[in-house]
PDB file of N, CA and C in Angstrom:
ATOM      1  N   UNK A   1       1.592 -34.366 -25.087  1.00  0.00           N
ATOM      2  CA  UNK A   1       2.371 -33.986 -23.930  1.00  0.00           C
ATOM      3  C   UNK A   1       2.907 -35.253 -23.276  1.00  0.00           C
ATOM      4  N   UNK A   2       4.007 -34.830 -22.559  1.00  0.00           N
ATOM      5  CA  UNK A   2       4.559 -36.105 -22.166  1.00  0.00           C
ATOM      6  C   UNK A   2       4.701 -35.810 -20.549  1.00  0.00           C
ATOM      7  N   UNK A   3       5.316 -37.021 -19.870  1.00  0.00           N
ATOM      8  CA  UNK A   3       6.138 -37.007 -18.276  1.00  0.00           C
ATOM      9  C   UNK A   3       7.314 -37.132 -18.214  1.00  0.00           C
ATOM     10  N   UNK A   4       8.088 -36.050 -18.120  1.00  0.00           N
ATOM     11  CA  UNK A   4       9.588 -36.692 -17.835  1.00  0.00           C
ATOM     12  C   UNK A   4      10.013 -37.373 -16.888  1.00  0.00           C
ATOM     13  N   UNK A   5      10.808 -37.658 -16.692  1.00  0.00           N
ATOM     14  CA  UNK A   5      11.827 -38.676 -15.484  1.00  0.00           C
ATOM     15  C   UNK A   5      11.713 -38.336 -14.203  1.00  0.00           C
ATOM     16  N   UNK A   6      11.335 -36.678 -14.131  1.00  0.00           N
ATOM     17  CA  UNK A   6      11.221 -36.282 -12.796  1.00  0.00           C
ATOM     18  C   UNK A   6       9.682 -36.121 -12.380  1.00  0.00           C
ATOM     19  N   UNK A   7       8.661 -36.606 -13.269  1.00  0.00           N
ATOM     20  CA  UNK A   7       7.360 -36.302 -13.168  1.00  0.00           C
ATOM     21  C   UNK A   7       6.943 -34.699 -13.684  1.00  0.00           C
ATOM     22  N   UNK A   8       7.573 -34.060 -14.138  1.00  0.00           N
ATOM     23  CA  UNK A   8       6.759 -32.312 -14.982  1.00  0.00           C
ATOM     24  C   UNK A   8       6.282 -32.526 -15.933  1.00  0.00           C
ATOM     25  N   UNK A   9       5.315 -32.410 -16.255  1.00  0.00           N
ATOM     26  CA  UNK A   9       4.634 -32.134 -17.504  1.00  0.00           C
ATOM     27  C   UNK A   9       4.607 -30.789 -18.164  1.00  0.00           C
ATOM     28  N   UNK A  10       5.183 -30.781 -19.514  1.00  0.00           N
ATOM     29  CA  UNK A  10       5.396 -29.549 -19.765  1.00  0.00           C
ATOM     30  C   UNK A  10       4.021 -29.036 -20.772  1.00  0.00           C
ATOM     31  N   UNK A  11       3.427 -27.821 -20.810  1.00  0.00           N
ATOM     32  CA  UNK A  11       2.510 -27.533 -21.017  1.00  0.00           C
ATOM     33  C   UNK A  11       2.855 -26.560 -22.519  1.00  0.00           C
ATOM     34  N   UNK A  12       2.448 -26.761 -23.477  1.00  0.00           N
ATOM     35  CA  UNK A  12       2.823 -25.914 -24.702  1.00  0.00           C
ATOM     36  C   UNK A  12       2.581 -24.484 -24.928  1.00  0.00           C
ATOM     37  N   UNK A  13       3.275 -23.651 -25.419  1.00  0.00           N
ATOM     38  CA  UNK A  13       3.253 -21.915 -25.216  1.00  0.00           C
ATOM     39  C   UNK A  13       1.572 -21.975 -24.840  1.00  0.00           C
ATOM     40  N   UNK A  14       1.043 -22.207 -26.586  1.00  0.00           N
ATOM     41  CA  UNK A  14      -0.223 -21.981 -26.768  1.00  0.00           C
ATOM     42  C   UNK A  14      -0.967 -22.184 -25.586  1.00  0.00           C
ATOM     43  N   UNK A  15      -0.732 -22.750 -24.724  1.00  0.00           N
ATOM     44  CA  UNK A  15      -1.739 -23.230 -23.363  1.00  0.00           C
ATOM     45  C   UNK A  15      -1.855 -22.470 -22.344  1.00  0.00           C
ATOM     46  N   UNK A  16      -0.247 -22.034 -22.196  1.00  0.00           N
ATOM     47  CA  UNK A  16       0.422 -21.420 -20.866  1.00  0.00           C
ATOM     48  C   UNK A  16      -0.036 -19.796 -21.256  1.00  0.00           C
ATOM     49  N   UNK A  17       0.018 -19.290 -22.656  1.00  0.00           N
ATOM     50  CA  UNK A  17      -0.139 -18.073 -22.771  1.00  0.00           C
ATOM     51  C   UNK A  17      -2.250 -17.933 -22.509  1.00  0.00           C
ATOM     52  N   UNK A  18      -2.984 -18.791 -22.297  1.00  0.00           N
ATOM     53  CA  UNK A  18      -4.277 -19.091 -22.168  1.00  0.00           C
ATOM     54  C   UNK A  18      -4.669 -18.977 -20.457  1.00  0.00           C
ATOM     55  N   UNK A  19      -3.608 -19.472 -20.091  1.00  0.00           N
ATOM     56  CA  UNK A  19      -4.054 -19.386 -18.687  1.00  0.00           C
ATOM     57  C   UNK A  19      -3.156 -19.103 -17.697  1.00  0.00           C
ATOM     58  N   UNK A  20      -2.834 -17.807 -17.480  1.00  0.00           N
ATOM     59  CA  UNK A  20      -1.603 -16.664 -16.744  1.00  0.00           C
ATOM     60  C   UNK A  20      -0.952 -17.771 -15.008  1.00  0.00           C
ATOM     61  N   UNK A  21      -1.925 -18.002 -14.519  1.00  0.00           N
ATOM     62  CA  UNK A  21      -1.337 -18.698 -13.259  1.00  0.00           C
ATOM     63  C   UNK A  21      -0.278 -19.580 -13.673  1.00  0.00           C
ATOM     64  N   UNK A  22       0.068 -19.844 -11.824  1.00  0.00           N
ATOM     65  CA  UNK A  22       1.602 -20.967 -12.281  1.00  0.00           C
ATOM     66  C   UNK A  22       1.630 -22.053 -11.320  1.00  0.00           C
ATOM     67  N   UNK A  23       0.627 -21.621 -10.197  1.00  0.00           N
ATOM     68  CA  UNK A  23       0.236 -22.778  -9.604  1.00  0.00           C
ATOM     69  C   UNK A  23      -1.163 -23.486  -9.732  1.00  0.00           C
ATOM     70  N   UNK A  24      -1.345 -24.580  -9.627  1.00  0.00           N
ATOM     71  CA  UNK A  24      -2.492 -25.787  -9.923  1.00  0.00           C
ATOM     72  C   UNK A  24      -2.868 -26.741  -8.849  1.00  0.00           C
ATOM     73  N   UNK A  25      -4.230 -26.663  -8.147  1.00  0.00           N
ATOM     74  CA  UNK A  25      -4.341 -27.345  -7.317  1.00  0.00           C
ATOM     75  C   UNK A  25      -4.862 -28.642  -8.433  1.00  0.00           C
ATOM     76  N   UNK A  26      -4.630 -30.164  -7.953  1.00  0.00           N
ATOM     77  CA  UNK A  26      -3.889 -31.321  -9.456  1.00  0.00           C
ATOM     78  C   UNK A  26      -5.260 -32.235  -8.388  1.00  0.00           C
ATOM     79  N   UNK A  27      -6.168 -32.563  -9.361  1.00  0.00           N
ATOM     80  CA  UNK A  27      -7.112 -33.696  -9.058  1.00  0.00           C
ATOM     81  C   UNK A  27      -7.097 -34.675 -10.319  1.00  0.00           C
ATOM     82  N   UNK A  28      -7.196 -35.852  -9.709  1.00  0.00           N
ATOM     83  CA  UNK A  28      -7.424 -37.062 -11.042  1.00  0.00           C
ATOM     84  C   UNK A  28      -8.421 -37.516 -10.584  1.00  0.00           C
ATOM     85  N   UNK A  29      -9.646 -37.028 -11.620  1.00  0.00           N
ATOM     86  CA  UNK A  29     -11.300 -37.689 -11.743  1.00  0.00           C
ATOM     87  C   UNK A  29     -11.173 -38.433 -13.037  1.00  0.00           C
ATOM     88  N   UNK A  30     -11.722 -39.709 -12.694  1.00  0.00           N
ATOM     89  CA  UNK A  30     -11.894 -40.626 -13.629  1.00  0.00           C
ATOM     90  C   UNK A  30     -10.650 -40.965 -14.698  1.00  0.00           C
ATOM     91  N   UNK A  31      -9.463 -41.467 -14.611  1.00  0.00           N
ATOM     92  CA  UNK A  31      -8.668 -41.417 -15.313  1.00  0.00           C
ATOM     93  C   UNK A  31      -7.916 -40.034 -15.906  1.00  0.00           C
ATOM     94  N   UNK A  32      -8.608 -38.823 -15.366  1.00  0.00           N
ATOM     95  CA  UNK A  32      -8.240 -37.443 -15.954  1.00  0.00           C
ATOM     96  C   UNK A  32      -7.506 -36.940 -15.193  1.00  0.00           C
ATOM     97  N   UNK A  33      -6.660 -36.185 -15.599  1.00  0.00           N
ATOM     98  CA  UNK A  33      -5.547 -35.379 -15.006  1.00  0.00           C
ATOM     99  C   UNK A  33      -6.601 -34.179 -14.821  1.00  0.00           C
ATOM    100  N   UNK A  34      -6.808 -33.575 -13.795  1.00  0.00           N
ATOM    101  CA  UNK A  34      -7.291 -31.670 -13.908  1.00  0.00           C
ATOM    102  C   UNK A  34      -6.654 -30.841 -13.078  1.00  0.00           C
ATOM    103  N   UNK A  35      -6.007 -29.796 -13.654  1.00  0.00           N
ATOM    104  CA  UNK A  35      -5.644 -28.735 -13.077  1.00  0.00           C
ATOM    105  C   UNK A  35      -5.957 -27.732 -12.863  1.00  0.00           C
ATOM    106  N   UNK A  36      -6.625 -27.260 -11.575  1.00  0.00           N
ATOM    107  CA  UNK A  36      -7.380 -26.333 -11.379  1.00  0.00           C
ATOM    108  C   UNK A  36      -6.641 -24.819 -10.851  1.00  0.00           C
ATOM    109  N   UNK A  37      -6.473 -23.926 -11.153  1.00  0.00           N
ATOM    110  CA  UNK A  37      -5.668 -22.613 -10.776  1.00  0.00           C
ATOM    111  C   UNK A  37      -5.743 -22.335  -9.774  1.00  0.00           C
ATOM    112  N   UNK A  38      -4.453 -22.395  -9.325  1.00  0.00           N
ATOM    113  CA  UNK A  38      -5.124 -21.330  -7.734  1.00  0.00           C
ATOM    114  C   UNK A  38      -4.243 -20.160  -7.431  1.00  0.00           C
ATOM    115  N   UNK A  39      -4.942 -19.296  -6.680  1.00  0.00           N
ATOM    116  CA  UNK A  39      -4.629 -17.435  -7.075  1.00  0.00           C
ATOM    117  C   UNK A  39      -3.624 -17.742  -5.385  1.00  0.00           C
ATOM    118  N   UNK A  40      -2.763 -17.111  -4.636  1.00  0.00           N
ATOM    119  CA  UNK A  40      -2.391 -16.882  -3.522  1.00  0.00           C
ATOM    120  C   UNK A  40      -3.144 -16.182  -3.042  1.00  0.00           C
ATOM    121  N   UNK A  41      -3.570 -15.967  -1.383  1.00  0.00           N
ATOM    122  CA  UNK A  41      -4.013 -14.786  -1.298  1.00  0.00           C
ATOM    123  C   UNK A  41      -3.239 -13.068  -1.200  1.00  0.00           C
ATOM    124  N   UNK A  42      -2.582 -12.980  -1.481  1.00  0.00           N
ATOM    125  CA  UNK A  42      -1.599 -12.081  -2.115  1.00  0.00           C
ATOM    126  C   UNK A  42      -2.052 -11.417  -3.491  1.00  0.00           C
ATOM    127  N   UNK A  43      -2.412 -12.658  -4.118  1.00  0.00           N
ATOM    128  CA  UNK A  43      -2.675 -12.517  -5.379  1.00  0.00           C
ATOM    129  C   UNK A  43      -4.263 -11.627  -5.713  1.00  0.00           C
ATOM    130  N   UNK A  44      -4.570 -12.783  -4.739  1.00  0.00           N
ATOM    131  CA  UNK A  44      -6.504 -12.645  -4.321  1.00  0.00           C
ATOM    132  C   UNK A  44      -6.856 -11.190  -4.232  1.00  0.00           C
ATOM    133  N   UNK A  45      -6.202 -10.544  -3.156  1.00  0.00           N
ATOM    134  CA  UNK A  45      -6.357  -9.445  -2.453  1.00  0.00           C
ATOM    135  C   UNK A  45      -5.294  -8.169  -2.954  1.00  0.00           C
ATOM    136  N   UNK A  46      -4.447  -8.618  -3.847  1.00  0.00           N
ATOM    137  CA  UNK A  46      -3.333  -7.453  -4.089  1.00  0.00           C
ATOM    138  C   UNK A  46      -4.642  -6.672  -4.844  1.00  0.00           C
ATOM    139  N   UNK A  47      -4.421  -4.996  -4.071  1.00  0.00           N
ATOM    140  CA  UNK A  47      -5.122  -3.774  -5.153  1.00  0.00           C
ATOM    141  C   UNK A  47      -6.345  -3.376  -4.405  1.00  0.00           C
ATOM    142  N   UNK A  48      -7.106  -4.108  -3.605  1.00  0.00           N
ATOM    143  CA  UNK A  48      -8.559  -4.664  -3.306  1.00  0.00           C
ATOM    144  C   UNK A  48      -8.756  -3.045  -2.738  1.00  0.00           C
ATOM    145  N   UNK A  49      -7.757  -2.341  -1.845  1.00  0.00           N
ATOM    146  CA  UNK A  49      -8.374  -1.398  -1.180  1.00  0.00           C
ATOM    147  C   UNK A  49      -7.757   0.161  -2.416  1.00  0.00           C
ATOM    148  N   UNK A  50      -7.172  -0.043  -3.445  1.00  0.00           N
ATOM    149  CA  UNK A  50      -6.967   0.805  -4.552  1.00  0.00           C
ATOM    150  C   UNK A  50      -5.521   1.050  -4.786  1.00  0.00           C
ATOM    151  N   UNK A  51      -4.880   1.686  -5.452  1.00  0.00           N
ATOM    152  CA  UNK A  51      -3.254   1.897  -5.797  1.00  0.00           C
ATOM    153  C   UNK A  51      -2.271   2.083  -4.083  1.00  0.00           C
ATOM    154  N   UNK A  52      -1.434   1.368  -4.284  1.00  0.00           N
ATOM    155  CA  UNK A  52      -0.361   1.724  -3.318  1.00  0.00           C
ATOM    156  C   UNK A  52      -0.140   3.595  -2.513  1.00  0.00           C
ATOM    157  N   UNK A  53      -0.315   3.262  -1.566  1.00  0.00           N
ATOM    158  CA  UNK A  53      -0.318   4.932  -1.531  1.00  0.00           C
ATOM    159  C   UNK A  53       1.696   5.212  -1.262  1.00  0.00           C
ATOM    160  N   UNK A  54       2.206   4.321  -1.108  1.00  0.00           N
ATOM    161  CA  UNK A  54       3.584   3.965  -1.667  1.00  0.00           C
ATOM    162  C   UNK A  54       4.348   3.305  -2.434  1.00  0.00           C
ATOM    163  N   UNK A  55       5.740   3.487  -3.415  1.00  0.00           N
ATOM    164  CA  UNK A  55       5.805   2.391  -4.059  1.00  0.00           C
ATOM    165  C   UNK A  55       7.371   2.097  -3.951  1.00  0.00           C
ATOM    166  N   UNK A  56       7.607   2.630  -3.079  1.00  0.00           N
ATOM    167  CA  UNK A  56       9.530   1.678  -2.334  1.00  0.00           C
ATOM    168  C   UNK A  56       9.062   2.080  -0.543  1.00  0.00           C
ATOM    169  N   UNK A  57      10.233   1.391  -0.339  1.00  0.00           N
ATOM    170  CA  UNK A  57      11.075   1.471   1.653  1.00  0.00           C
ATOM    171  C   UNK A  57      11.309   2.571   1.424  1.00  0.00           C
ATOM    172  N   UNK A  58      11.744   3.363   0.763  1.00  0.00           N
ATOM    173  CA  UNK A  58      11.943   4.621   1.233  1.00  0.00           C
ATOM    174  C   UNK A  58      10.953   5.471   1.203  1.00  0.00           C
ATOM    175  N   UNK A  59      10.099   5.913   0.433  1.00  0.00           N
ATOM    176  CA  UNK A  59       8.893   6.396   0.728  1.00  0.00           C
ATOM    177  C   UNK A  59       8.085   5.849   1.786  1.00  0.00           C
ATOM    178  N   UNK A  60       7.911   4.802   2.321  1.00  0.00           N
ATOM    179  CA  UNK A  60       7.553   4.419   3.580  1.00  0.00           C
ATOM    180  C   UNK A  60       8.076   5.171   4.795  1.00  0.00           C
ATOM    181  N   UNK A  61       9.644   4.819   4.848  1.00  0.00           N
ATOM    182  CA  UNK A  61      10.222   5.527   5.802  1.00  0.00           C
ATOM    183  C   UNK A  61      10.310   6.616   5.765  1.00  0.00           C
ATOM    184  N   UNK A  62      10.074   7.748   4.965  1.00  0.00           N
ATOM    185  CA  UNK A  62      10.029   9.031   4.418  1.00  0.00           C
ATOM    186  C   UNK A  62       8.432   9.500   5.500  1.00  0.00           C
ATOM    187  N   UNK A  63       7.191   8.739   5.152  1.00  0.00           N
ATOM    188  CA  UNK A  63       5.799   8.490   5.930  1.00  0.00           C
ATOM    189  C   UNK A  63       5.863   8.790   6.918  1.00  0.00           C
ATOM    190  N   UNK A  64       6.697   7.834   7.339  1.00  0.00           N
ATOM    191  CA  UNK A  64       7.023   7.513   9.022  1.00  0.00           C
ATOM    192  C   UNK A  64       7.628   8.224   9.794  1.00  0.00           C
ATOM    193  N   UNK A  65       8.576   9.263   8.984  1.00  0.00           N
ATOM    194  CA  UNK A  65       9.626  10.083   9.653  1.00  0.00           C
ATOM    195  C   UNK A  65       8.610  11.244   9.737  1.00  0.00           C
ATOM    196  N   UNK A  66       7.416  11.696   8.875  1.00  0.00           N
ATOM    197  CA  UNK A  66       6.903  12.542   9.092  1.00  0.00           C
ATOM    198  C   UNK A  66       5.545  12.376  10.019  1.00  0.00           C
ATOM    199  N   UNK A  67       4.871  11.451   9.736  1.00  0.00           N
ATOM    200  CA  UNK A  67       4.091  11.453  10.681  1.00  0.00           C
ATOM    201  C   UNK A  67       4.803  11.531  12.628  1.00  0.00           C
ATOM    202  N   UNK A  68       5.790  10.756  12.880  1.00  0.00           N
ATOM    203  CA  UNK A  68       6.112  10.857  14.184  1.00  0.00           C
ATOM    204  C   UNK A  68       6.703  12.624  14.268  1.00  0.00           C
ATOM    205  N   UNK A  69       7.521  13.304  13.016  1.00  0.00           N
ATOM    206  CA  UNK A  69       7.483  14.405  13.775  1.00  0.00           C
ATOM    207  C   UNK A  69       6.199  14.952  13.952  1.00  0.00           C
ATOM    208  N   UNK A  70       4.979  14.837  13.179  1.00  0.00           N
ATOM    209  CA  UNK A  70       3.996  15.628  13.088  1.00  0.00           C
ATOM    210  C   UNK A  70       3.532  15.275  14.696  1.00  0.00           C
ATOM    211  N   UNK A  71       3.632  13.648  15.320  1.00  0.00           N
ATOM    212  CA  UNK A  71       3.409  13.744  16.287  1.00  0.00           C
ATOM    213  C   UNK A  71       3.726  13.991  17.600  1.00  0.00           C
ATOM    214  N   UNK A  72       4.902  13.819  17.543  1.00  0.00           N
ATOM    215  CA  UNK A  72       5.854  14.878  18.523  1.00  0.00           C
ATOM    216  C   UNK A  72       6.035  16.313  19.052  1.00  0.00           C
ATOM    217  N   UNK A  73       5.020  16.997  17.847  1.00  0.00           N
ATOM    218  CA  UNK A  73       4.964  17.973  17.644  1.00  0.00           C
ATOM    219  C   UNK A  73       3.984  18.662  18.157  1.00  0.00           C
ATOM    220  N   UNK A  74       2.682  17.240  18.908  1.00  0.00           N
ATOM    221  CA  UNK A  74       1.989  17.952  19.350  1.00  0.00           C
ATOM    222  C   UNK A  74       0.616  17.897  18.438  1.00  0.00           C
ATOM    223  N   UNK A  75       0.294  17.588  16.823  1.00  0.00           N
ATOM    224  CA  UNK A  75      -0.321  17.779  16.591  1.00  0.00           C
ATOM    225  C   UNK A  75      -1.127  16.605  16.253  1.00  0.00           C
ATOM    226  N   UNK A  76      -0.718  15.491  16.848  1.00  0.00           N
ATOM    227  CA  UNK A  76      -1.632  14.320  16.625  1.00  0.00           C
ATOM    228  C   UNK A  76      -2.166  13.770  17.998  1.00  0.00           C
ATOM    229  N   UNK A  77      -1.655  14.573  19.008  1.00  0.00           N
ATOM    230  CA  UNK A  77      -2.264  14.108  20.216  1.00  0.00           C
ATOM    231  C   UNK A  77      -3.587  14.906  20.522  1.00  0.00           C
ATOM    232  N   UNK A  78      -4.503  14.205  21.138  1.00  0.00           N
ATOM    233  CA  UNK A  78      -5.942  14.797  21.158  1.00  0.00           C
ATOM    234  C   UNK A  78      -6.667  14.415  22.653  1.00  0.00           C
TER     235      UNK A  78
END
C-alpha cells in the first residue's frame, strides 16, 4: 500500500470487503499505523428499540394527521 500526494491510503477490495465501516479513529503506536472503526451513534443505536413503525414523511404525516384528529375529537383528552 502506498500514500498519495494528498495523504489517502488506499486500502485493497480484499480488506475493505473484511471490514464494512468507513470511518477510523487513526493511532500510531510504535511506528504502526492502527485503524480502529468507529460506528456513529446513529449507527450504534439505529434499530435498538425494533423496526421503524414508519418508513417515509408521508406516513409520518399521515400519523400525525390522525392522531390530532383523534384528539380533537375528544378522545385523547382524559
Amino acid at each position: 500500500m502506498e500514500i498519495d500526494g494528498s495523504g489517502r491510503i488506499y486500502l485493497p477490495a480484499r480488506i475493505r470487503r473484511q471490514i464494512r465501516e468507513r470511518r477510523f479513529l487513526v493511532r500510531v503506536e510504535e511506528g504502526r499505523i492502527i485503524l480502529v472503526p468507529v460506528r456513529s451513534a446513529v449507527e450504534r443505536y439505529y434499530g435498538i428499540a425494533g423496526p421503524a413503525a414508519y418508513t417515509s414523511a408521508e406516513e409520518i404525516d399521515e400519523a400525525v394527521e390522525r392522531e390530532a384528529r383523534r384528539i380533537l375529537a375528544g378522545e385523547g383528552l382524559r
